[in-house]
ModelCIF file with pLDDT and N, C-alpha, C, O atoms, coordinates in Angstrom:
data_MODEL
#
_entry.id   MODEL 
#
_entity.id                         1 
_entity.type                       polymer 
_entity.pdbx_number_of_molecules   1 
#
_entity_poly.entity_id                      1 
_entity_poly.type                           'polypeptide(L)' 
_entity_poly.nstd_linkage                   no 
_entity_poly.nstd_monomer                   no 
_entity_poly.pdbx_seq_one_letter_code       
;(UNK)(UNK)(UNK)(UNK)(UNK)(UNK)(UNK)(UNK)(UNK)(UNK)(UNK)(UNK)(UNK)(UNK)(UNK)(UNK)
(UNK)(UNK)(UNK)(UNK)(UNK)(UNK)(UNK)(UNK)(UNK)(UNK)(UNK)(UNK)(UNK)(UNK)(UNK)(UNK)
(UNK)(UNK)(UNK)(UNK)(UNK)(UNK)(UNK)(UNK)(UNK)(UNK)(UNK)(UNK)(UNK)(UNK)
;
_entity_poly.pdbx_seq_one_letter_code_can   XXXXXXXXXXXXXXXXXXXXXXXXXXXXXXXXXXXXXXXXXXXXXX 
_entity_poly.pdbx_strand_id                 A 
#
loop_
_entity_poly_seq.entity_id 
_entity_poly_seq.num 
_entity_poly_seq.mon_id 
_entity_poly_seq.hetero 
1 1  UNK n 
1 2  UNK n 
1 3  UNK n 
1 4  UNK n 
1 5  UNK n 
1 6  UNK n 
1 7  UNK n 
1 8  UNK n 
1 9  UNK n 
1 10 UNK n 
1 11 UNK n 
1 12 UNK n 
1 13 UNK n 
1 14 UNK n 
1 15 UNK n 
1 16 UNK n 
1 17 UNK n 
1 18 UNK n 
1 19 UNK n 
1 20 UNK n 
1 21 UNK n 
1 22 UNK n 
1 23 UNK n 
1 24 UNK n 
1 25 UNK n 
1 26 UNK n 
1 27 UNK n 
1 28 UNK n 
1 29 UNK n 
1 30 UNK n 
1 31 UNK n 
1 32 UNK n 
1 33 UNK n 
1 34 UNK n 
1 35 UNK n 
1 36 UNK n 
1 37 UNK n 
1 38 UNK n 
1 39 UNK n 
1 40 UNK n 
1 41 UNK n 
1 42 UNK n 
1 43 UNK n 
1 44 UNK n 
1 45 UNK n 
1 46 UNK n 
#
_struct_asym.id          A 
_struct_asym.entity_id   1 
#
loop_
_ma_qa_metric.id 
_ma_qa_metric.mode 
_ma_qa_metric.name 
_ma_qa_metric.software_group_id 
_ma_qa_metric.type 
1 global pLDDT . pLDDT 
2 local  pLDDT . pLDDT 
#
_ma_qa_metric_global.metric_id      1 
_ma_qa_metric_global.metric_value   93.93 
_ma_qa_metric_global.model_id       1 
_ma_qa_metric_global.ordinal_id     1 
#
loop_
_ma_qa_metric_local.label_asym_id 
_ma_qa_metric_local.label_comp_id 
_ma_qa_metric_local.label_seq_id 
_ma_qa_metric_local.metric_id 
_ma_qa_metric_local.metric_value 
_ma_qa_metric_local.model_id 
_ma_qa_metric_local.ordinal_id 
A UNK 1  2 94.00 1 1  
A UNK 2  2 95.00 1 2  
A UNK 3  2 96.00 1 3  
A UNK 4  2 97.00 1 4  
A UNK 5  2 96.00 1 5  
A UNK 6  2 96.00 1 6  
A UNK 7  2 95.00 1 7  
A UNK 8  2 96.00 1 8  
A UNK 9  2 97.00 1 9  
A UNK 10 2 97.00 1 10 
A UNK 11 2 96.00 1 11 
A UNK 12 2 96.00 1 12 
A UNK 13 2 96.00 1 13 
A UNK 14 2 95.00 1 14 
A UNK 15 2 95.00 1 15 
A UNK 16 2 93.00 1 16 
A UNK 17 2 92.00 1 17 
A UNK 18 2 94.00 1 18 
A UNK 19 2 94.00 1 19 
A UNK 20 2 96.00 1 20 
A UNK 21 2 94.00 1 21 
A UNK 22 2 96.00 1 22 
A UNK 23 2 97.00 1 23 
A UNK 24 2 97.00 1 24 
A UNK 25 2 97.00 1 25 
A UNK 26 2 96.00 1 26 
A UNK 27 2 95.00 1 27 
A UNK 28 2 95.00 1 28 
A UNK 29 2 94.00 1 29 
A UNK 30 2 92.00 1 30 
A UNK 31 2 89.00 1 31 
A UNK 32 2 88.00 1 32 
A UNK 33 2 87.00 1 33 
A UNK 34 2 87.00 1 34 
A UNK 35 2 89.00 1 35 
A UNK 36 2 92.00 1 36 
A UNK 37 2 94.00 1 37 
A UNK 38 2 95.00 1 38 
A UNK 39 2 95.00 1 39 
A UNK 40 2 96.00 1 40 
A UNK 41 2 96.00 1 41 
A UNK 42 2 96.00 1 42 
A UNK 43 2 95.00 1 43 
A UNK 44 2 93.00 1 44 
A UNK 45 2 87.00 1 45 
A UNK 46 2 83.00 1 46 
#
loop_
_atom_site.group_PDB 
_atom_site.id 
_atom_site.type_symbol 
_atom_site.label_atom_id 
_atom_site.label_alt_id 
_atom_site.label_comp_id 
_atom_site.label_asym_id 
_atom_site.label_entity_id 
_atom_site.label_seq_id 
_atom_site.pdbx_PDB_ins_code 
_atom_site.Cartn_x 
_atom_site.Cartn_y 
_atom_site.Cartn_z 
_atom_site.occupancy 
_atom_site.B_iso_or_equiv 
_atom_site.pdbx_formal_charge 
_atom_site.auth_seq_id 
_atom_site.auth_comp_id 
_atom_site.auth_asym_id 
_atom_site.auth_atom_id 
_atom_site.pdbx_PDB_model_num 
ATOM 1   N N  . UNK A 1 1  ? 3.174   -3.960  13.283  1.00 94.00 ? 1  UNK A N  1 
ATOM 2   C CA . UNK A 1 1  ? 3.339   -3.032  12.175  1.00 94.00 ? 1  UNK A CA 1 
ATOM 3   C C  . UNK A 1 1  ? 3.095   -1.595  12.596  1.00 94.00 ? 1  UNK A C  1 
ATOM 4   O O  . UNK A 1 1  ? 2.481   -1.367  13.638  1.00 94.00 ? 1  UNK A O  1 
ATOM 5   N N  . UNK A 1 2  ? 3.425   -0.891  12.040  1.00 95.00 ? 2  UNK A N  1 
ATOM 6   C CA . UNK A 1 2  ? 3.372   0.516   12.029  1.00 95.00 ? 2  UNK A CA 1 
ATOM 7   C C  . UNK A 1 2  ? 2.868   1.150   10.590  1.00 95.00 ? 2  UNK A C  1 
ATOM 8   O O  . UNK A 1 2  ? 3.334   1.100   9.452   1.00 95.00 ? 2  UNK A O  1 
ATOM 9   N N  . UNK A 1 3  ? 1.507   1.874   11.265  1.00 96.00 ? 3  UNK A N  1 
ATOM 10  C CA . UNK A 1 3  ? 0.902   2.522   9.966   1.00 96.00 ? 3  UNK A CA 1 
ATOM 11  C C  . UNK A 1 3  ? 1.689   3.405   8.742   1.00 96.00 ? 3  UNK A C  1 
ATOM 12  O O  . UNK A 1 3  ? 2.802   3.847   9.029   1.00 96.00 ? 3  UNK A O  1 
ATOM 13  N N  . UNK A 1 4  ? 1.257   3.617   7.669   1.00 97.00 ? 4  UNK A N  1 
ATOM 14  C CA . UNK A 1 4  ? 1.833   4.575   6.479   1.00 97.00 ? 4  UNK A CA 1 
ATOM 15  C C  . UNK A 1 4  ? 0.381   5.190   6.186   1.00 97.00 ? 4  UNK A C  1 
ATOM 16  O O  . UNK A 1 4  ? -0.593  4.518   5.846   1.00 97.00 ? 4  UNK A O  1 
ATOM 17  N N  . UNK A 1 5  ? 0.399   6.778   6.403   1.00 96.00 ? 5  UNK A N  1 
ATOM 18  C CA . UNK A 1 5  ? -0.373  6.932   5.987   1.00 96.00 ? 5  UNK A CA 1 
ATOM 19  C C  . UNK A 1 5  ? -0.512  8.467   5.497   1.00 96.00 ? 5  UNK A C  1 
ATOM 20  O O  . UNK A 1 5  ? -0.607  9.432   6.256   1.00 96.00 ? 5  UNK A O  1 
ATOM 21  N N  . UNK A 1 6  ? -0.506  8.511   4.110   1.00 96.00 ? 6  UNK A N  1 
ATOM 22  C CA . UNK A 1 6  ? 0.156   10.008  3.503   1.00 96.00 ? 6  UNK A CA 1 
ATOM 23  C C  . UNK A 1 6  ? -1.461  10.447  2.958   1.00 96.00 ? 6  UNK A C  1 
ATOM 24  O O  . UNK A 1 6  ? -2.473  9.918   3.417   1.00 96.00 ? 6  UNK A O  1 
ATOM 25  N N  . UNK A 1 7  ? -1.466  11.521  1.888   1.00 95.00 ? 7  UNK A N  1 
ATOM 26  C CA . UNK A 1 7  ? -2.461  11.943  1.405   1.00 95.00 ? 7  UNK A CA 1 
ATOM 27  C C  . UNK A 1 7  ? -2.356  10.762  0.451   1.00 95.00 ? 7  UNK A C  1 
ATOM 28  O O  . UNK A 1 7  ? -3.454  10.265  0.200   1.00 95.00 ? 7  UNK A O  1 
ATOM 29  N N  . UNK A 1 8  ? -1.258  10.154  -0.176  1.00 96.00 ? 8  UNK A N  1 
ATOM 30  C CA . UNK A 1 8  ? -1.166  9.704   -1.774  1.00 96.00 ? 8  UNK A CA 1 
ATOM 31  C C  . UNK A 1 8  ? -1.224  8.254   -1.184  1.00 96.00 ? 8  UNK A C  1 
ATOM 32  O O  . UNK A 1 8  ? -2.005  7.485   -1.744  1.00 96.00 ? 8  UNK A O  1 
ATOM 33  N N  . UNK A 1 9  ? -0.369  7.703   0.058   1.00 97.00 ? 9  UNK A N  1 
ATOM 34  C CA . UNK A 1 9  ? -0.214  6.589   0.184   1.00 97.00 ? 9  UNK A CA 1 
ATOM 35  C C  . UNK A 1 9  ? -0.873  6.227   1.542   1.00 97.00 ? 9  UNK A C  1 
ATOM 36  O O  . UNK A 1 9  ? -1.312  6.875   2.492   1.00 97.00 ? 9  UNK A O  1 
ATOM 37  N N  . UNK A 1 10 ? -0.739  4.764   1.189   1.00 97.00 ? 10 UNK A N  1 
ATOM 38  C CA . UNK A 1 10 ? -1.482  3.900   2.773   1.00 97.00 ? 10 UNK A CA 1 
ATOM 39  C C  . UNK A 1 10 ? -0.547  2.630   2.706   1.00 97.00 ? 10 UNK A C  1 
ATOM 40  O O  . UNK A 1 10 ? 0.099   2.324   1.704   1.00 97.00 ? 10 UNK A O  1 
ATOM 41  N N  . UNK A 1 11 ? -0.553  2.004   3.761   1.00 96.00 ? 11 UNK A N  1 
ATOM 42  C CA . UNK A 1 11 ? 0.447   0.854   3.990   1.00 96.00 ? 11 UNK A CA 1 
ATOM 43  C C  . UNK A 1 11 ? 0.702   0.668   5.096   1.00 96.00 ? 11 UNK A C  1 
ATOM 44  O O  . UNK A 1 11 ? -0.036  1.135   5.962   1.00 96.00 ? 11 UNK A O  1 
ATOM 45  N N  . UNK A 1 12 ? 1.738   -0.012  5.401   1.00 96.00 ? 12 UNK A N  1 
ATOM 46  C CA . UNK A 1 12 ? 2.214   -0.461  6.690   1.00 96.00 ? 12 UNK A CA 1 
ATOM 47  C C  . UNK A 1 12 ? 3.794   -0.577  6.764   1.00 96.00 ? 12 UNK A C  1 
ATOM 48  O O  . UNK A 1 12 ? 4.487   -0.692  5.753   1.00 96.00 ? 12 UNK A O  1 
ATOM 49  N N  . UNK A 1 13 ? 4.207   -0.544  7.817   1.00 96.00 ? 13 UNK A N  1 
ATOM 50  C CA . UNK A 1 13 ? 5.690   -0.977  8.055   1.00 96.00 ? 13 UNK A CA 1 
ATOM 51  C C  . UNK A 1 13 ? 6.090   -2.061  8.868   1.00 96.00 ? 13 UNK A C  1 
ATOM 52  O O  . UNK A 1 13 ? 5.873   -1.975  10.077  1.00 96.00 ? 13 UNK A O  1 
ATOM 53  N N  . UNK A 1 14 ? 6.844   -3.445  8.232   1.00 95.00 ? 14 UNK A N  1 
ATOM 54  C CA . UNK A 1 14 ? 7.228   -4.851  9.130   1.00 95.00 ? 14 UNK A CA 1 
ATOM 55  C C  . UNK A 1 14 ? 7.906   -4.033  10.624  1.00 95.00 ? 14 UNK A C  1 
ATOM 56  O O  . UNK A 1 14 ? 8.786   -3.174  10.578  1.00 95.00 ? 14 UNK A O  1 
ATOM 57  N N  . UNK A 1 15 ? 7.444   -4.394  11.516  1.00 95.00 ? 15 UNK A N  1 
ATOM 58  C CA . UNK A 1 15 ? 8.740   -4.405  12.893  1.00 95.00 ? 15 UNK A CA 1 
ATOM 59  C C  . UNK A 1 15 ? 9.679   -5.536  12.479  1.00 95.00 ? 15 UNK A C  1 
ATOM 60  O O  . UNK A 1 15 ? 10.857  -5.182  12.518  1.00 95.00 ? 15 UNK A O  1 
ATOM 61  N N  . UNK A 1 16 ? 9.493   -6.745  12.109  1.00 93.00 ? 16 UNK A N  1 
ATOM 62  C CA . UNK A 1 16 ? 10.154  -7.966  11.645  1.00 93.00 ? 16 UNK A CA 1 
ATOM 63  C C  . UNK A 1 16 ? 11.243  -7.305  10.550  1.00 93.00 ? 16 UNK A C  1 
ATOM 64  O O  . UNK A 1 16 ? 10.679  -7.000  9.499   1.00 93.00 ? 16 UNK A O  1 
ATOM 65  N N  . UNK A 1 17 ? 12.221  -7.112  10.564  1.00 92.00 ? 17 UNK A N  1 
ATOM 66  C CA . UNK A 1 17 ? 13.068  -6.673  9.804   1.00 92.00 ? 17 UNK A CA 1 
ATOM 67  C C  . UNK A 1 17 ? 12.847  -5.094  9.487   1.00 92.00 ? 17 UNK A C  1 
ATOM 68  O O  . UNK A 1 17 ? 13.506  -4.527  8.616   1.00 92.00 ? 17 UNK A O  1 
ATOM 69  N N  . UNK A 1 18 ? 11.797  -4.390  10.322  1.00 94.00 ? 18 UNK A N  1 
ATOM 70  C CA . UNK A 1 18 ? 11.913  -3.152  9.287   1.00 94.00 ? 18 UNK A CA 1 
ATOM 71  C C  . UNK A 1 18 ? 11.528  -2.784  8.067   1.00 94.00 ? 18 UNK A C  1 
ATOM 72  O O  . UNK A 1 18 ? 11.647  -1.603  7.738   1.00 94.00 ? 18 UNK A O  1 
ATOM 73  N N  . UNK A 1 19 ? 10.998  -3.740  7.181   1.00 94.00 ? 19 UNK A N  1 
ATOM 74  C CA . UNK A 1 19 ? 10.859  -3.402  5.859   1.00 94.00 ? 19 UNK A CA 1 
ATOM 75  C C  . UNK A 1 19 ? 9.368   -2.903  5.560   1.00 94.00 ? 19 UNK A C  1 
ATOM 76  O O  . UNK A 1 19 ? 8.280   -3.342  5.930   1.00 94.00 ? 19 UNK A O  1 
ATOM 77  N N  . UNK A 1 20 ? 9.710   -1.873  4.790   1.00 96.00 ? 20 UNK A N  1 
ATOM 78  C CA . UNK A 1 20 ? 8.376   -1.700  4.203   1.00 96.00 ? 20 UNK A CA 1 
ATOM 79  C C  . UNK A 1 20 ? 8.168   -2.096  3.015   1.00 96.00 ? 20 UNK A C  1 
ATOM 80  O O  . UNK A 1 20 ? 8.773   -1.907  1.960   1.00 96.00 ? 20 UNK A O  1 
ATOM 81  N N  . UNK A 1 21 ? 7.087   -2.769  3.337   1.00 94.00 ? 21 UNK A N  1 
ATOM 82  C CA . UNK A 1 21 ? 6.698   -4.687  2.135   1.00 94.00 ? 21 UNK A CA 1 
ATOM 83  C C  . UNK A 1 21 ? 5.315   -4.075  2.284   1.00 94.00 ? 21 UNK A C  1 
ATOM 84  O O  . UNK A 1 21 ? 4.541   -4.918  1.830   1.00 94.00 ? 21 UNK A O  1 
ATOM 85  N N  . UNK A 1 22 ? 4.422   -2.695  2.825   1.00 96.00 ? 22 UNK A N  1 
ATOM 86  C CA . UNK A 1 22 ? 3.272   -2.804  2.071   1.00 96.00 ? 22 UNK A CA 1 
ATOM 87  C C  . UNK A 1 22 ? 2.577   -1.977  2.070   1.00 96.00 ? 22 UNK A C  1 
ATOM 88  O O  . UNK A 1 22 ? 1.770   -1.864  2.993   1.00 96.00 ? 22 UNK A O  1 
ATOM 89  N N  . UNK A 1 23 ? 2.635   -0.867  0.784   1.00 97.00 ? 23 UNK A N  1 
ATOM 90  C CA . UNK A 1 23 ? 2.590   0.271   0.196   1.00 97.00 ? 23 UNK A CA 1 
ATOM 91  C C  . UNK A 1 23 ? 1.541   0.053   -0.921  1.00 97.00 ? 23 UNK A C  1 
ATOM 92  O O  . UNK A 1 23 ? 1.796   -0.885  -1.677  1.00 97.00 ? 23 UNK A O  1 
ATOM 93  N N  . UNK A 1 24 ? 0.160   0.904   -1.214  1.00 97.00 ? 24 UNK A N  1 
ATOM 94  C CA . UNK A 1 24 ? -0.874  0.803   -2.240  1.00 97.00 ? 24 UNK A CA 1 
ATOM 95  C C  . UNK A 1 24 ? -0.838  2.630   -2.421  1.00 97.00 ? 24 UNK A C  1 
ATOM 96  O O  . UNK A 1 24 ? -0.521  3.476   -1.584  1.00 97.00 ? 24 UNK A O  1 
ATOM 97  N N  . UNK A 1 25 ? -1.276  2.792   -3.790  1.00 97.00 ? 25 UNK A N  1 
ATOM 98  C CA . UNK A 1 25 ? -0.991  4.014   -3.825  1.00 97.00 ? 25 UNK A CA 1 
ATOM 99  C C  . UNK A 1 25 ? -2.522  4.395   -3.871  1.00 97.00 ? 25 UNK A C  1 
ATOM 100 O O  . UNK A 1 25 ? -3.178  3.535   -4.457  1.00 97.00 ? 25 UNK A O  1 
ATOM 101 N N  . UNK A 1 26 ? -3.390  5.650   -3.322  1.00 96.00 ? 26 UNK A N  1 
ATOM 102 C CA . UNK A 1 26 ? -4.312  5.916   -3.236  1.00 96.00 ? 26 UNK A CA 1 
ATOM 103 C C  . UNK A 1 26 ? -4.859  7.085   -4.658  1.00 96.00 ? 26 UNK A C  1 
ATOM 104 O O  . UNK A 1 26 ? -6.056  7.369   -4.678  1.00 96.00 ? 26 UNK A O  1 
ATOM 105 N N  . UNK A 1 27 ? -4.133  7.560   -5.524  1.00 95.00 ? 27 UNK A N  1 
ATOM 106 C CA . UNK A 1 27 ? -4.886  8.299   -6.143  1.00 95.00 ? 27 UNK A CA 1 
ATOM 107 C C  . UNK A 1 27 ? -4.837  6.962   -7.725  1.00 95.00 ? 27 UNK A C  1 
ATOM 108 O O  . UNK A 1 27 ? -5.539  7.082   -8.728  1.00 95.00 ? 27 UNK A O  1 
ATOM 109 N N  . UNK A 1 28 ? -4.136  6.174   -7.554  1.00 95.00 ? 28 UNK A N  1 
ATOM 110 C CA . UNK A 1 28 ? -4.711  5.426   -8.878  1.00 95.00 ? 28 UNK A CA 1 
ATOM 111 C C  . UNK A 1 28 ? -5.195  3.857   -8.607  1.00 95.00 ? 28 UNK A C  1 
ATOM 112 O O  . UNK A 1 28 ? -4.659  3.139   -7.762  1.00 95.00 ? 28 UNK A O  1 
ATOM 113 N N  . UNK A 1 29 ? -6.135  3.503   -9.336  1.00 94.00 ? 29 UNK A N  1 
ATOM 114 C CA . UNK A 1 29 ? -6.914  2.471   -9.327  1.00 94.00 ? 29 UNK A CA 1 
ATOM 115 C C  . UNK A 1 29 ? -6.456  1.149   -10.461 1.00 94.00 ? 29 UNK A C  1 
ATOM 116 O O  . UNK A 1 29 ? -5.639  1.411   -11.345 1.00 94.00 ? 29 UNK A O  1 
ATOM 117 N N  . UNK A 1 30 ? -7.040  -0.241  -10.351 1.00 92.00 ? 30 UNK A N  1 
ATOM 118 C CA . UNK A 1 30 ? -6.321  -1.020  -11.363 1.00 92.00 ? 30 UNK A CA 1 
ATOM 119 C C  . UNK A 1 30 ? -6.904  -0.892  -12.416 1.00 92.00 ? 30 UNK A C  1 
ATOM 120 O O  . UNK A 1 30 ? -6.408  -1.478  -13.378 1.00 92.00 ? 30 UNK A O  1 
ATOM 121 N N  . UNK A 1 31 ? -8.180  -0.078  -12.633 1.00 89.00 ? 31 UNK A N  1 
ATOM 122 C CA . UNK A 1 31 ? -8.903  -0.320  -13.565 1.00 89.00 ? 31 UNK A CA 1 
ATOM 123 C C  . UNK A 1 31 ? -9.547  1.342   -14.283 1.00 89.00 ? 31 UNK A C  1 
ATOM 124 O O  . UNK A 1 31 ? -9.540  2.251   -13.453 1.00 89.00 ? 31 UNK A O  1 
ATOM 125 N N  . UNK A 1 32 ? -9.858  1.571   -15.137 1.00 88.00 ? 32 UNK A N  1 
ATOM 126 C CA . UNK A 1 32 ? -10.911 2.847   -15.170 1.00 88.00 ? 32 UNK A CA 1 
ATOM 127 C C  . UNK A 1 32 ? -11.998 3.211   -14.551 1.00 88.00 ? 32 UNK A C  1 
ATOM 128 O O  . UNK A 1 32 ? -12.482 4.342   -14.516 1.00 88.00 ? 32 UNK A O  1 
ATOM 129 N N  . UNK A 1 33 ? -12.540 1.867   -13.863 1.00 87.00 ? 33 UNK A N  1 
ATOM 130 C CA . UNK A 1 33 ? -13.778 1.733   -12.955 1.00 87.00 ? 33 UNK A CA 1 
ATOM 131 C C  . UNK A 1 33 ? -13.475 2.962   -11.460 1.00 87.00 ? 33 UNK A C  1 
ATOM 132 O O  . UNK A 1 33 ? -12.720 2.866   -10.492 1.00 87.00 ? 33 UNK A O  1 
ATOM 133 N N  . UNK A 1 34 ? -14.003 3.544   -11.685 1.00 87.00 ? 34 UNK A N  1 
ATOM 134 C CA . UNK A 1 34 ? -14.176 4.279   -10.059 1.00 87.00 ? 34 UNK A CA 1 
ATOM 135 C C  . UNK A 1 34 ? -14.232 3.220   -8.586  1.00 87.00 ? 34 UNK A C  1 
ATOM 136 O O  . UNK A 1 34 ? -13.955 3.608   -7.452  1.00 87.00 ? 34 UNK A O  1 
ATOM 137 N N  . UNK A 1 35 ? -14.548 2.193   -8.864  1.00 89.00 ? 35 UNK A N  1 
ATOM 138 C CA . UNK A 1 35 ? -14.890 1.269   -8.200  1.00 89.00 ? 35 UNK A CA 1 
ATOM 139 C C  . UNK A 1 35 ? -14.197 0.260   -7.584  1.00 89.00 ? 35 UNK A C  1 
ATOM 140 O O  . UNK A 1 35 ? -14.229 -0.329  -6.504  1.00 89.00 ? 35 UNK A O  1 
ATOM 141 N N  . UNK A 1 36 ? -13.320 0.232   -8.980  1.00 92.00 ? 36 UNK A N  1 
ATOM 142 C CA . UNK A 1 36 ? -12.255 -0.901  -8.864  1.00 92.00 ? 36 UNK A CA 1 
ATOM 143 C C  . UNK A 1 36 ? -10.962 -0.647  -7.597  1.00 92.00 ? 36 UNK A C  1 
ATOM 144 O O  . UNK A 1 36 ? -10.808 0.448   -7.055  1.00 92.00 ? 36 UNK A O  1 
ATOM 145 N N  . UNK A 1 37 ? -10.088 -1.903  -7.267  1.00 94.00 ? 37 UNK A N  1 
ATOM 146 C CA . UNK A 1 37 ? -9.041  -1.461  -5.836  1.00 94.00 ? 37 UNK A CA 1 
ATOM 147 C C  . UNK A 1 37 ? -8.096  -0.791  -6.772  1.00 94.00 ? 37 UNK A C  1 
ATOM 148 O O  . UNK A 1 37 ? -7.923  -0.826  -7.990  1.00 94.00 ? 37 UNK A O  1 
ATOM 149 N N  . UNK A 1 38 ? -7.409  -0.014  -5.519  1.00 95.00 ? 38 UNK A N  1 
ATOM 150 C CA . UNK A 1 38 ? -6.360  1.213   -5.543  1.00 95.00 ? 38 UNK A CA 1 
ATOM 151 C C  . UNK A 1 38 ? -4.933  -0.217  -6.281  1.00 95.00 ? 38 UNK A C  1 
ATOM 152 O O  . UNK A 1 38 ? -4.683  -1.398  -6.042  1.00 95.00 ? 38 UNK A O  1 
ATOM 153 N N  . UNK A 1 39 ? -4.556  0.526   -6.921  1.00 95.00 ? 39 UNK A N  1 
ATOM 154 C CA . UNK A 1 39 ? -3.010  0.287   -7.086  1.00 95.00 ? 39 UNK A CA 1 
ATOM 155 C C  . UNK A 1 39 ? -1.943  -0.147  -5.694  1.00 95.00 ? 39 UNK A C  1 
ATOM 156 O O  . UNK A 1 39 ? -1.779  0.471   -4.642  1.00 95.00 ? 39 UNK A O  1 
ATOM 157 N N  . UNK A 1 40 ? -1.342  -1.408  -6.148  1.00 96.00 ? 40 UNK A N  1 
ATOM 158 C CA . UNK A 1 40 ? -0.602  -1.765  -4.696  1.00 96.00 ? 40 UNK A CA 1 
ATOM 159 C C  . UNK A 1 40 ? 0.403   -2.173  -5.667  1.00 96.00 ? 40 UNK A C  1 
ATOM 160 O O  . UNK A 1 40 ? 0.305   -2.741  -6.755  1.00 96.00 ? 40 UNK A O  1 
ATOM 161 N N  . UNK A 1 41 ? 1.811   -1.555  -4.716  1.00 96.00 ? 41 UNK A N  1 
ATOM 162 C CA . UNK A 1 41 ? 3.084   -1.251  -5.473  1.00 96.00 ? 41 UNK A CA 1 
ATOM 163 C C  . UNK A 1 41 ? 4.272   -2.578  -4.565  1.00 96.00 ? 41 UNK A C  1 
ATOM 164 O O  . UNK A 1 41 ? 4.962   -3.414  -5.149  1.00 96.00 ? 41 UNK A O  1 
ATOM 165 N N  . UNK A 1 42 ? 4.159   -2.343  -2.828  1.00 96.00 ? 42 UNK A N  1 
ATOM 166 C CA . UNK A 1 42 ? 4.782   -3.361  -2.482  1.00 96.00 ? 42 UNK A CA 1 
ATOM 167 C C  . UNK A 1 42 ? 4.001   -4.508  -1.736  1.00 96.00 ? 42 UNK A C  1 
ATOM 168 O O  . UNK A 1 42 ? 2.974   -4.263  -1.103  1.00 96.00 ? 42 UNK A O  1 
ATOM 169 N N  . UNK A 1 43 ? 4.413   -5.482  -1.817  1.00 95.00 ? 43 UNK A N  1 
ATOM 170 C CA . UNK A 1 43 ? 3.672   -6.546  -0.757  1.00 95.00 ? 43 UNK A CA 1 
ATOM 171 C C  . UNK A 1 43 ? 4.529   -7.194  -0.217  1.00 95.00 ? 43 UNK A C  1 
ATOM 172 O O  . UNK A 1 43 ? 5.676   -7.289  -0.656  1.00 95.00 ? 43 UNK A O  1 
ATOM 173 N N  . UNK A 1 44 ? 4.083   -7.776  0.885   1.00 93.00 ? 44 UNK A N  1 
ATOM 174 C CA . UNK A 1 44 ? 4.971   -8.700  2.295   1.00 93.00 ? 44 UNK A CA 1 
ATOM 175 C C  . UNK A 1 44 ? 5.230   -10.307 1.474   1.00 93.00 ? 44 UNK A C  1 
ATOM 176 O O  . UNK A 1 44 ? 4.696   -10.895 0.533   1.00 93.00 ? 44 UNK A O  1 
ATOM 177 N N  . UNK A 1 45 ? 6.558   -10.641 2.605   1.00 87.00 ? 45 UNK A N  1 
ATOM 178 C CA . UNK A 1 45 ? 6.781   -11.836 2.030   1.00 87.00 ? 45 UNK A CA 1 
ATOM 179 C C  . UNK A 1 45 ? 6.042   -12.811 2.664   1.00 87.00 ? 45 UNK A C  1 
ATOM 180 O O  . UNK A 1 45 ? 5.472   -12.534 3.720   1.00 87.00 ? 45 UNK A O  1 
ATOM 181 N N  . UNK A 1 46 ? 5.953   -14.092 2.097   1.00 83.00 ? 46 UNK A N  1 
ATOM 182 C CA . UNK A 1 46 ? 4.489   -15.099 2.691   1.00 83.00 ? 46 UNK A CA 1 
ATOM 183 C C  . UNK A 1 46 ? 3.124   -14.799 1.501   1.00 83.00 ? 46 UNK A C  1 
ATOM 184 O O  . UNK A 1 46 ? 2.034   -15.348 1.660   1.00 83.00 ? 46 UNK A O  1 
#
């Protein structure tokens, strides 16, 4: 894989096809909790 790594975003990129299957966005969370995990927008297949 090959890192993603912006101010807003974090993730990775497949070498296996190229695809990017896994992207979380860093300024929003799932919850109101400060605490709680970041928002994840794509995920890998498997």
């Amino acid at each position: 894989r090959i890192a993603v790594d912006t101010p807003r975003l974090t993730g990775s990129i497949a070498l296996t096809g190229g695809r990017l299957d896994d992207l979380s966005l860093r300024d929003y969370r799932q919850t109101a909790d400060d605490t709680s995990a970041i928002v994840r927008l794509l995920r890998p297949m498997g």
